[in-house]
C-alpha atoms as a PDB file:
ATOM      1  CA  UNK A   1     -22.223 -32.700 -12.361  1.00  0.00           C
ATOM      2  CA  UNK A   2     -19.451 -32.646 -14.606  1.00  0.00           C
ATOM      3  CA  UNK A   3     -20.252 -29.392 -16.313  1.00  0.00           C
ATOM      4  CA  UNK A   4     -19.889 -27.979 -12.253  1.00  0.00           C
ATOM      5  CA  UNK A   5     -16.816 -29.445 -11.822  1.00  0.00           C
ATOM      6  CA  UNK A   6     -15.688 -27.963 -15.013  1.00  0.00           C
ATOM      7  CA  UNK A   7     -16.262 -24.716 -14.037  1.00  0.00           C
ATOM      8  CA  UNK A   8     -14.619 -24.759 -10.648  1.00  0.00           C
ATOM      9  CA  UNK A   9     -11.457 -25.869 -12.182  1.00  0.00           C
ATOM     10  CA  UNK A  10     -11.694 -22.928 -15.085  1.00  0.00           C
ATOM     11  CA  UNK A  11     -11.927 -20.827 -11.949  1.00  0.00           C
ATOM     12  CA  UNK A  12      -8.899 -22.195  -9.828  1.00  0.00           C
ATOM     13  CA  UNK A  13      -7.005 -21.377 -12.712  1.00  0.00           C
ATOM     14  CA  UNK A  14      -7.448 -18.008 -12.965  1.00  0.00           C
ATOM     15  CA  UNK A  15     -10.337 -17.378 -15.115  1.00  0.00           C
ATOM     16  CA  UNK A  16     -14.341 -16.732 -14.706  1.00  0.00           C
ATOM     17  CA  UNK A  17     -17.171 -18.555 -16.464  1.00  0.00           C
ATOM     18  CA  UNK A  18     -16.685 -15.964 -19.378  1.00  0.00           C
ATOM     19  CA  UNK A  19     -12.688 -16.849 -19.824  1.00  0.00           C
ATOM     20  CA  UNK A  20     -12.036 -13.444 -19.257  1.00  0.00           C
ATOM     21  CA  UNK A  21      -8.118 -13.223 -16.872  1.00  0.00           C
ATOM     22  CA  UNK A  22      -9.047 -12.466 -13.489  1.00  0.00           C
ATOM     23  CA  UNK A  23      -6.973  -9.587 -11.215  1.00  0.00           C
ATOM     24  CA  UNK A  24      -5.546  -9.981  -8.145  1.00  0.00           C
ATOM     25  CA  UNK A  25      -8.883  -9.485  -6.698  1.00  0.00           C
ATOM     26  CA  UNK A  26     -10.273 -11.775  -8.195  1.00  0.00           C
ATOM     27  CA  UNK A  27     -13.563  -9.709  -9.194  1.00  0.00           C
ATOM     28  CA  UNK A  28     -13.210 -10.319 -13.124  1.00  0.00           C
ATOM     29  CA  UNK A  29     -12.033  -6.847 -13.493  1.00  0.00           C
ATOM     30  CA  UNK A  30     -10.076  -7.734 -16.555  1.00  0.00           C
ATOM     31  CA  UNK A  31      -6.907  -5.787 -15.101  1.00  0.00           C
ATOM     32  CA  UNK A  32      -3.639  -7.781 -14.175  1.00  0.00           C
ATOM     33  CA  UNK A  33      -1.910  -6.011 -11.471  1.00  0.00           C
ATOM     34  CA  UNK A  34       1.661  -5.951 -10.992  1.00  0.00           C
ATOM     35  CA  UNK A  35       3.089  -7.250  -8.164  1.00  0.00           C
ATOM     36  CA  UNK A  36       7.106  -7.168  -7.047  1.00  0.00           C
ATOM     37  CA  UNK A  37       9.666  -4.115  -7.096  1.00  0.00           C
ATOM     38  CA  UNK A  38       8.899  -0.851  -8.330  1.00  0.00           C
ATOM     39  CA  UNK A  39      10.674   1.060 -11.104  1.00  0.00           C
ATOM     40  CA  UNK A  40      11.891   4.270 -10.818  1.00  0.00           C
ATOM     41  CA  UNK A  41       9.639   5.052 -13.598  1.00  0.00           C
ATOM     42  CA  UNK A  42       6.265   3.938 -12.188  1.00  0.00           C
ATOM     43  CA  UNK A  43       7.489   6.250  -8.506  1.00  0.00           C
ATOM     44  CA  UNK A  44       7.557   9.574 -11.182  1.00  0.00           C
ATOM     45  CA  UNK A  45       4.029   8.357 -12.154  1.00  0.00           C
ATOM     46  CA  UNK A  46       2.881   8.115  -9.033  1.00  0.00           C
ATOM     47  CA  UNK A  47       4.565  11.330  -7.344  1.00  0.00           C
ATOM     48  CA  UNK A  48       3.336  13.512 -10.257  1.00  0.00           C
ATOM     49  CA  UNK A  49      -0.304  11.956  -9.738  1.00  0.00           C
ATOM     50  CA  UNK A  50       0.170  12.784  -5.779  1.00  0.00           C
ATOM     51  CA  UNK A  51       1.668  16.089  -6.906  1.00  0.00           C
ATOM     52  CA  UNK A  52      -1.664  16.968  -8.914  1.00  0.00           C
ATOM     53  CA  UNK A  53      -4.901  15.496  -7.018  1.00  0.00           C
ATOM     54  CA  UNK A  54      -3.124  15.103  -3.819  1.00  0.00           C
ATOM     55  CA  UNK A  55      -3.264  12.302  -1.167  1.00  0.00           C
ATOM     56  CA  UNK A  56      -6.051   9.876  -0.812  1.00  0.00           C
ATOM     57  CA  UNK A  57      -8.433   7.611  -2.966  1.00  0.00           C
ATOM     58  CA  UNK A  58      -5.671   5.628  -3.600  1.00  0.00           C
ATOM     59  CA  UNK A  59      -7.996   3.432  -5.716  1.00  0.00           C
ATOM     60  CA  UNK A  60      -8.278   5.951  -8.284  1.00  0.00           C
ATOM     61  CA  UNK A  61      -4.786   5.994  -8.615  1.00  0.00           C
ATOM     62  CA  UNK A  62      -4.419   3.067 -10.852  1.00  0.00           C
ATOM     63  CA  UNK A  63      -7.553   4.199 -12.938  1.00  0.00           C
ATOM     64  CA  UNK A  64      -6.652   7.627 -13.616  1.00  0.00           C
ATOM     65  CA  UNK A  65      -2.536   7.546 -13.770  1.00  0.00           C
ATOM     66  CA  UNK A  66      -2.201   4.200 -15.221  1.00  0.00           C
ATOM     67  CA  UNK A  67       0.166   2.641 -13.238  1.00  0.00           C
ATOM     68  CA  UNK A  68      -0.865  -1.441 -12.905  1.00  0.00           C
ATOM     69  CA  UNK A  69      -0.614  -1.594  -9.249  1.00  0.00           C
ATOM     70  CA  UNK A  70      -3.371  -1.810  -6.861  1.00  0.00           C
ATOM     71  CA  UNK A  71      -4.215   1.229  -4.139  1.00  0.00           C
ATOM     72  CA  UNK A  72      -2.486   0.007  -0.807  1.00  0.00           C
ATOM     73  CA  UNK A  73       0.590  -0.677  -3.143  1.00  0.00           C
ATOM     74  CA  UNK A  74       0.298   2.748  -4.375  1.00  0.00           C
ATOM     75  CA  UNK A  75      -0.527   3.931  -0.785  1.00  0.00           C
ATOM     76  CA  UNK A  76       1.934   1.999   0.936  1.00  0.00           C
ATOM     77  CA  UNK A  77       4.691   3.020  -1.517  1.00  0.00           C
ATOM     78  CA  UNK A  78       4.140   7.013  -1.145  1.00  0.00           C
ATOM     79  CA  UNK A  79       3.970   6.633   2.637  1.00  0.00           C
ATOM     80  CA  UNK A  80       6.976   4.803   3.190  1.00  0.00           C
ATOM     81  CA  UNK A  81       9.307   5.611   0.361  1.00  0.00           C
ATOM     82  CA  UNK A  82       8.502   8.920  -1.678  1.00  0.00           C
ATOM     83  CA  UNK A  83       6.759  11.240   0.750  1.00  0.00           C
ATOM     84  CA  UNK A  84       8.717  14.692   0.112  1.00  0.00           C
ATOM     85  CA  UNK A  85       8.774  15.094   4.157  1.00  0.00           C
ATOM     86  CA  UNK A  86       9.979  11.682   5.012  1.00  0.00           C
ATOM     87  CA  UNK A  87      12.402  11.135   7.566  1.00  0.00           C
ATOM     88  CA  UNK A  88      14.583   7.951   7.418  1.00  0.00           C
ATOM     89  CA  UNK A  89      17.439   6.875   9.657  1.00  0.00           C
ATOM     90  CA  UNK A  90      17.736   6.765  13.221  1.00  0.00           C
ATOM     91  CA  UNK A  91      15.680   8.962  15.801  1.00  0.00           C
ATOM     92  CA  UNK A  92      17.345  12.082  17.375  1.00  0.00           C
ATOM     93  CA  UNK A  93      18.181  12.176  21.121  1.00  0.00           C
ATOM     94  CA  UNK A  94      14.760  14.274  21.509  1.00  0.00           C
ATOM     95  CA  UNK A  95      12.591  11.472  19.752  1.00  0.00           C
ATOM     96  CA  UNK A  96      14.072   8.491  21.451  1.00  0.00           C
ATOM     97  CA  UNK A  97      13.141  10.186  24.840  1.00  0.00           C
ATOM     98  CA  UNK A  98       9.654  11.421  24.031  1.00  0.00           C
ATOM     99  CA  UNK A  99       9.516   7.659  22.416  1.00  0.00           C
ATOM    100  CA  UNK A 100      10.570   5.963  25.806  1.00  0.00           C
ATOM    101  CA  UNK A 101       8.528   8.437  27.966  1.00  0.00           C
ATOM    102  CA  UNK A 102       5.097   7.881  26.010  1.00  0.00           C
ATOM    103  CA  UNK A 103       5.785   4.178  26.294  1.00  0.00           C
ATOM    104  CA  UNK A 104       5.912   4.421  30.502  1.00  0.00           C
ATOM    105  CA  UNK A 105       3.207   6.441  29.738  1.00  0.00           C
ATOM    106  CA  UNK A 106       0.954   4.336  27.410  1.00  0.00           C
ATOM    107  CA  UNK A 107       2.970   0.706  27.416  1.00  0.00           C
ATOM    108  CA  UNK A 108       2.859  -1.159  23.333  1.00  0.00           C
ATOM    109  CA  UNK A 109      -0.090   1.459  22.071  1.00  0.00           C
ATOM    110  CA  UNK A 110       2.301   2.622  19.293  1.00  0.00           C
ATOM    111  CA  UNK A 111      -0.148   3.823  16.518  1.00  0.00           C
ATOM    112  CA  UNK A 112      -1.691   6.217  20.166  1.00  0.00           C
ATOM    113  CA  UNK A 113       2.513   7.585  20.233  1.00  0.00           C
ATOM    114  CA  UNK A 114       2.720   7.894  16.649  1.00  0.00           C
ATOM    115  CA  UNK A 115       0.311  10.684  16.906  1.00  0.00           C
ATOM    116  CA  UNK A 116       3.130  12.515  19.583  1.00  0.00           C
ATOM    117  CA  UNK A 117       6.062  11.608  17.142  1.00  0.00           C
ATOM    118  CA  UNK A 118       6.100  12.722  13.827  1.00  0.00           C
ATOM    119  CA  UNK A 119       8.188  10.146  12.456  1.00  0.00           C
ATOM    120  CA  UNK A 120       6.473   7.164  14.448  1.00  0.00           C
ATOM    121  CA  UNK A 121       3.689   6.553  12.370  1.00  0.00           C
ATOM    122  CA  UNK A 122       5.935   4.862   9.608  1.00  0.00           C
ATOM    123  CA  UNK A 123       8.402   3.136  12.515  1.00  0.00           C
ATOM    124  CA  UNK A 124       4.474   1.505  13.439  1.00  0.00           C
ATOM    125  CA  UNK A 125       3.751   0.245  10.172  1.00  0.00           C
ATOM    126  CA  UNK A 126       6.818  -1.399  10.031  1.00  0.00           C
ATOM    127  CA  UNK A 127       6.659  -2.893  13.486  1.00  0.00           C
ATOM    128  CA  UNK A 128       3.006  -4.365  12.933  1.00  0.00           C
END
């Protein structure tokens, strides 16, 4: 019983059965991710990875680029902050409208508008 309970504390504290440092997933991967702001250095990273293989597998991003930060990060981070086509600040006139007329239309179904309004889809992920 004791060597169980041994065990179960080795793994609250961060480390599996062979004292290898577990990752955020906790799936003994061996890989500490790196969680918090990103540097300007790790966005050139990741824009010249986008740049080459394109958008998607955002997994492979970490494995192949080696940038410490997990795949929705990496995701997450392109989408909202260093797409080339981004659009930040306030809506036009024109958006606002079609905004307020697909809502009459459809009520709260935002990520259904986004797909009318360009620049919705990242107004819906920061919404939800």
């Amino acid at each position: 019983m004791s060597q169980i309970t041994h065990d179960i504390d080795d793994n609250v504290h961060g480390e599996d059965q062979t004292g290898s440092q577990l990752n955020d997933e906790g799936n003994g991967g061996g890989v500490v991710l790196k969680k918090g702001p990103w540097t300007a250095a790790e966005d050139v990273i990741l824009v010249d990875y986008v740049n080459k293989h394109g958008e998607g597998n955002w997994n492979a991003v970490q494995k192949y680029s080696g940038l410490s930060r997990c795949g929705k990060s990496c995701r997450l981070r392109w989408a909202n902050h260093l797409r080339p086509n981004l659009k930040k600040g306030a809506f036009t006139a024109e958006e606002e409208q079609m905004i307020a007329e697909l809502h009459a239309k459809m009520g709260n179904k935002w990520a259904r508008m986004a797909a009318h309004v360009s620049r919705l889809h990242v107004f819906v992920a920061l919404r939800i």
